[in-house]
Protein backbone atom coordinates (compact mmCIF):
# COMPACT_ATOMS: atom_id res chain seq x y z
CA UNK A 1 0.00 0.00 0.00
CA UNK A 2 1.27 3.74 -0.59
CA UNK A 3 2.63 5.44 1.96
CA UNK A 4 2.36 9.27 2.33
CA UNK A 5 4.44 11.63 4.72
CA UNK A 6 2.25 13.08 7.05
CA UNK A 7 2.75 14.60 10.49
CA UNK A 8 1.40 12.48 13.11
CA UNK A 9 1.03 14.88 15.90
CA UNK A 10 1.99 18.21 17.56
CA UNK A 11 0.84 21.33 19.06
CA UNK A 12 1.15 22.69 22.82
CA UNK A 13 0.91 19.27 24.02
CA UNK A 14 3.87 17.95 22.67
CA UNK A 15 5.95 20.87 24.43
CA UNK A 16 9.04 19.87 26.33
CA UNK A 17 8.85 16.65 24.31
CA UNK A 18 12.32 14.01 24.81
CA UNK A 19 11.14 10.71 24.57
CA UNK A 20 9.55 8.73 21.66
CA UNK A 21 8.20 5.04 21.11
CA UNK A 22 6.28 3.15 19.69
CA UNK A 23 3.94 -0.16 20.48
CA UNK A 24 1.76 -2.11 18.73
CA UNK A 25 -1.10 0.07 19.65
CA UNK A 26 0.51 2.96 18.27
CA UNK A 27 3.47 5.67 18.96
CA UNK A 28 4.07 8.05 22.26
CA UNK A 29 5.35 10.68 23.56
CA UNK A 30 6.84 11.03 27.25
CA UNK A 31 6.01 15.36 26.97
CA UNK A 32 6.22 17.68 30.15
CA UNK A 33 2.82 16.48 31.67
CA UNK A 34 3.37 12.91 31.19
CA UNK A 35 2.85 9.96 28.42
CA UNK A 36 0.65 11.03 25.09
CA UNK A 37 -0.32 9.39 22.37
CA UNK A 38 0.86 10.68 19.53
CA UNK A 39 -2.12 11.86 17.04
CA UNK A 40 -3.72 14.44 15.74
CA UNK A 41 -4.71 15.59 18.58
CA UNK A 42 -2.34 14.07 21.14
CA UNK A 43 -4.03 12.89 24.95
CA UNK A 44 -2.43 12.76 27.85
CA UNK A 45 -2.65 8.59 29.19
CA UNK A 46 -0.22 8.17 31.89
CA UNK A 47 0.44 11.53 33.78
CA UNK A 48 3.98 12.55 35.54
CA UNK A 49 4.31 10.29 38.47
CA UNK A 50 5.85 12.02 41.72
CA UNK A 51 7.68 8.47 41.85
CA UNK A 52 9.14 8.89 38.68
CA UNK A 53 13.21 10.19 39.31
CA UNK A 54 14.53 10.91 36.09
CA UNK A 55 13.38 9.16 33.14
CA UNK A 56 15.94 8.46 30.75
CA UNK A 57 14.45 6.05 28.41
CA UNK A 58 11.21 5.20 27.14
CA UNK A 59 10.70 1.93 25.24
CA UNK A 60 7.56 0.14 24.14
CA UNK A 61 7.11 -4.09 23.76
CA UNK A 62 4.26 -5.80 22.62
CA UNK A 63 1.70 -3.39 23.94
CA UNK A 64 3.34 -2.35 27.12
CA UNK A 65 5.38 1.23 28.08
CA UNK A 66 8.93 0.22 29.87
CA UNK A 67 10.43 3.27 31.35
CA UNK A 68 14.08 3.59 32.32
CA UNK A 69 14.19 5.63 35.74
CA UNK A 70 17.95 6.60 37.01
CA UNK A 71 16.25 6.48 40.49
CA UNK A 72 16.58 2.26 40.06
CA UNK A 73 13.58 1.12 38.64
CA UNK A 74 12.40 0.65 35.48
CA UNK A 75 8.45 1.16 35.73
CA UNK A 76 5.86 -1.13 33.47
CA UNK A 77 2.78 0.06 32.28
CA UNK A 78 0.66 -2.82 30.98
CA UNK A 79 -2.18 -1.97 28.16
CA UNK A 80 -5.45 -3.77 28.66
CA UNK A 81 -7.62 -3.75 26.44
CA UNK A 82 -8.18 -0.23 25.99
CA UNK A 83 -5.96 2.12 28.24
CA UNK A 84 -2.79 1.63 30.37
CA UNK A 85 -3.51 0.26 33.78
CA UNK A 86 -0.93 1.43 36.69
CA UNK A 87 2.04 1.27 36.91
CA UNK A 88 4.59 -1.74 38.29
CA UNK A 89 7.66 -1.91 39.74
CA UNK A 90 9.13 -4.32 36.94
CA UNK A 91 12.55 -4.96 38.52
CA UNK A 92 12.56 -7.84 41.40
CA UNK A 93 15.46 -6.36 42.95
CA UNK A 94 17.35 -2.78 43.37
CA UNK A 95 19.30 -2.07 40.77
CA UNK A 96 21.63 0.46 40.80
CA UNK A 97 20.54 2.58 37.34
CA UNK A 98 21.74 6.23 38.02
CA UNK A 99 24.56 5.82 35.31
CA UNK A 100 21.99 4.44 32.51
CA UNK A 101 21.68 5.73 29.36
CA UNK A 102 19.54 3.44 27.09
CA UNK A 103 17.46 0.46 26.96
CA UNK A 104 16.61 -1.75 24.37
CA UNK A 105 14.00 -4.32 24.78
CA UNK A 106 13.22 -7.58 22.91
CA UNK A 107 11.83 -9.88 25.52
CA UNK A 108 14.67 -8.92 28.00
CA UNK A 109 15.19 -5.79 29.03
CA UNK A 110 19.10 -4.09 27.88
CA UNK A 111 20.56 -1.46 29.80
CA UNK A 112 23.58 0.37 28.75
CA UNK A 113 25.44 2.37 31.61
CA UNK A 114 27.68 5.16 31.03
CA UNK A 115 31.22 2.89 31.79
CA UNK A 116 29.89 0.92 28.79
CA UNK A 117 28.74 -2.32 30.75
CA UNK A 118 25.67 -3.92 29.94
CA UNK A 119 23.06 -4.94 32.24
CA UNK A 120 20.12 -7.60 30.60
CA UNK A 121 17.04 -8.40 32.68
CA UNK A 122 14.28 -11.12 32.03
CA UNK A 123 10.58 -10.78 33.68
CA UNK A 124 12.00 -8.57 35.77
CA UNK A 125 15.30 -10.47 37.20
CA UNK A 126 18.93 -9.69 36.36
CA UNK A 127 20.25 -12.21 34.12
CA UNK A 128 24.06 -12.79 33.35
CA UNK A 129 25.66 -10.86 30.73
CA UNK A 130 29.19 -10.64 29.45
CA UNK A 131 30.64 -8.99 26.76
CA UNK A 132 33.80 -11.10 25.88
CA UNK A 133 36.42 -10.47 23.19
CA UNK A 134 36.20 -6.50 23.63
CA UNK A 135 39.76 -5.34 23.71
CA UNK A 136 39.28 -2.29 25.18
CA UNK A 137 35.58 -1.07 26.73
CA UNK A 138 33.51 1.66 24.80
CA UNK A 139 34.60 4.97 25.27
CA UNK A 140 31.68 7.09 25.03
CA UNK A 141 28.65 4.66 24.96
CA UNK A 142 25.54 6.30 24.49
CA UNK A 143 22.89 4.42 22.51
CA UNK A 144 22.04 0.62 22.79
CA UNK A 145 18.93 -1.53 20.43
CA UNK A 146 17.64 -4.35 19.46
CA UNK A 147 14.41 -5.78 19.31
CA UNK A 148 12.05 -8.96 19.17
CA UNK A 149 12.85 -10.01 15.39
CA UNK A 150 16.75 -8.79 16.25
CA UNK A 151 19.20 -11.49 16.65
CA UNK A 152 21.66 -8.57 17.69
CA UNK A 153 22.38 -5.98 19.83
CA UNK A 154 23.84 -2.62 18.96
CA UNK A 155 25.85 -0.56 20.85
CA UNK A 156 26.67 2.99 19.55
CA UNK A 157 30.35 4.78 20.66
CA UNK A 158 30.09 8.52 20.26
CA UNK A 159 33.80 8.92 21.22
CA UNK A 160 35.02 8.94 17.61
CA UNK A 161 32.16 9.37 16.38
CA UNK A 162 31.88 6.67 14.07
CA UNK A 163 31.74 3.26 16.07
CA UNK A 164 28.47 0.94 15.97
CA UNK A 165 29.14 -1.99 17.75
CA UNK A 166 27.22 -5.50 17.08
CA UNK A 167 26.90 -8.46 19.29
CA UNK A 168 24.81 -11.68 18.63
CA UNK A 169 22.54 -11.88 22.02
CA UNK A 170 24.50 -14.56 23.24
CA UNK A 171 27.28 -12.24 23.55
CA UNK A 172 29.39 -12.77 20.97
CA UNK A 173 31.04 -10.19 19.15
CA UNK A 174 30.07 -10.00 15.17
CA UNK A 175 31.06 -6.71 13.88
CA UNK A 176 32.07 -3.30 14.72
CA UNK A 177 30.64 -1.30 11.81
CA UNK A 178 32.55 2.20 10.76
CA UNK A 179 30.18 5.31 10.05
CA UNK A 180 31.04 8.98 8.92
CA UNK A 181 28.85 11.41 8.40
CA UNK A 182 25.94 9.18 8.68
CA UNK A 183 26.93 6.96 5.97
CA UNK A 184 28.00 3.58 6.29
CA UNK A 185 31.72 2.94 4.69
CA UNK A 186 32.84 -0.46 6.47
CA UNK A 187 31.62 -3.50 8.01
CA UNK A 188 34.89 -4.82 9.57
CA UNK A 189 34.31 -8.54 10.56
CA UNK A 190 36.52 -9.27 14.04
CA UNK A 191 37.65 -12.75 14.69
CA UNK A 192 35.18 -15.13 16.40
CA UNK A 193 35.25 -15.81 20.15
């Protein structure tokens, strides 16, 4: 089917805007009064939460809102049937998340702290991760993803500007990929671990 360009939302509303995602119910928009849905004329779902500390990521799965708080928790809204219910503490134990960055999500939960280790979490528990076969660590870390069809997980280094890391989920290092300027130039394979 054709698709046009069209904007999806704005307005007041959308003021003070940082976070976007999307689910399968549709896209939102963590603004300064809380969680909107992005439309035409975006409405305010989930408002700002006194408990919230700092959100620094917003991610959606399935039909669910994950968001990354550097106070230690990362908060679940579930969607049933027609609205988000409240929210959950998702995390079974305290987590130290006031370095986080980003989160990725594609059944577990990825979060990517600023001295470029990597913590993964599954319904809610902390399950082992290691990144092996890394010389050195990242230097500037700033943006991990995956998803649910993803065999891979992506790690973006801002020091250099131009350093996309891949690892297969099991931890394995595939590729660091080169970028400048936006453009892809080099898929370097490394050795296998």
């Amino acid at each position: 089917k054709d698709r046009k360009n069209a904007i999806l939302s704005g307005g007041e509303k959308l003021g003070g805007s940082k976070l976007l995602t999307t689910t399968e119910n549709g896209a939102y928009v963590l603004a300064k009064d809380g969680i909107l849905k992005a439309s035409k004329t975006p409405s305010l779902l989930i408002e700002e939460d006194s408990s919230w500390s700092n959100i620094i990521d917003m991610k959606g799965f399935s039909s669910n809102l994950y968001l990354l708080d550097d106070g230690g928790e990362i908060w679940k809204y579930p969607f049933l049937e027609t609205e988000f219910s409240s929210k959950q503490r998702w995390l079974k134990e305290q987590t130290n998340l006031s370095s986080a960055l980003s989160m990725a999500v594609d059944g577990s939960l990825w979060v990517l702290l600023n001295d470029g280790s990597i913590l993964r979490f599954t319904q809610g528990n902390s399950s082992f991760f290691r990144i092996t076969g890394l010389e050195k660590g990242f230097s500037n870390p700033s943006i991990i993803y995956t998803d649910f069809d993803s065999e891979n997980l992506y790690v973006l280094d801002k020091y250099t500007g131009n350093e996309i890391w891949r690892f297969e989920t099991s931890t394995k290092i595939q590729a660091k990929l080169e970028i400048f300027e936006q453009v892809l130039i080099k898929d370097e394979k490394l050795e296998p671990i």
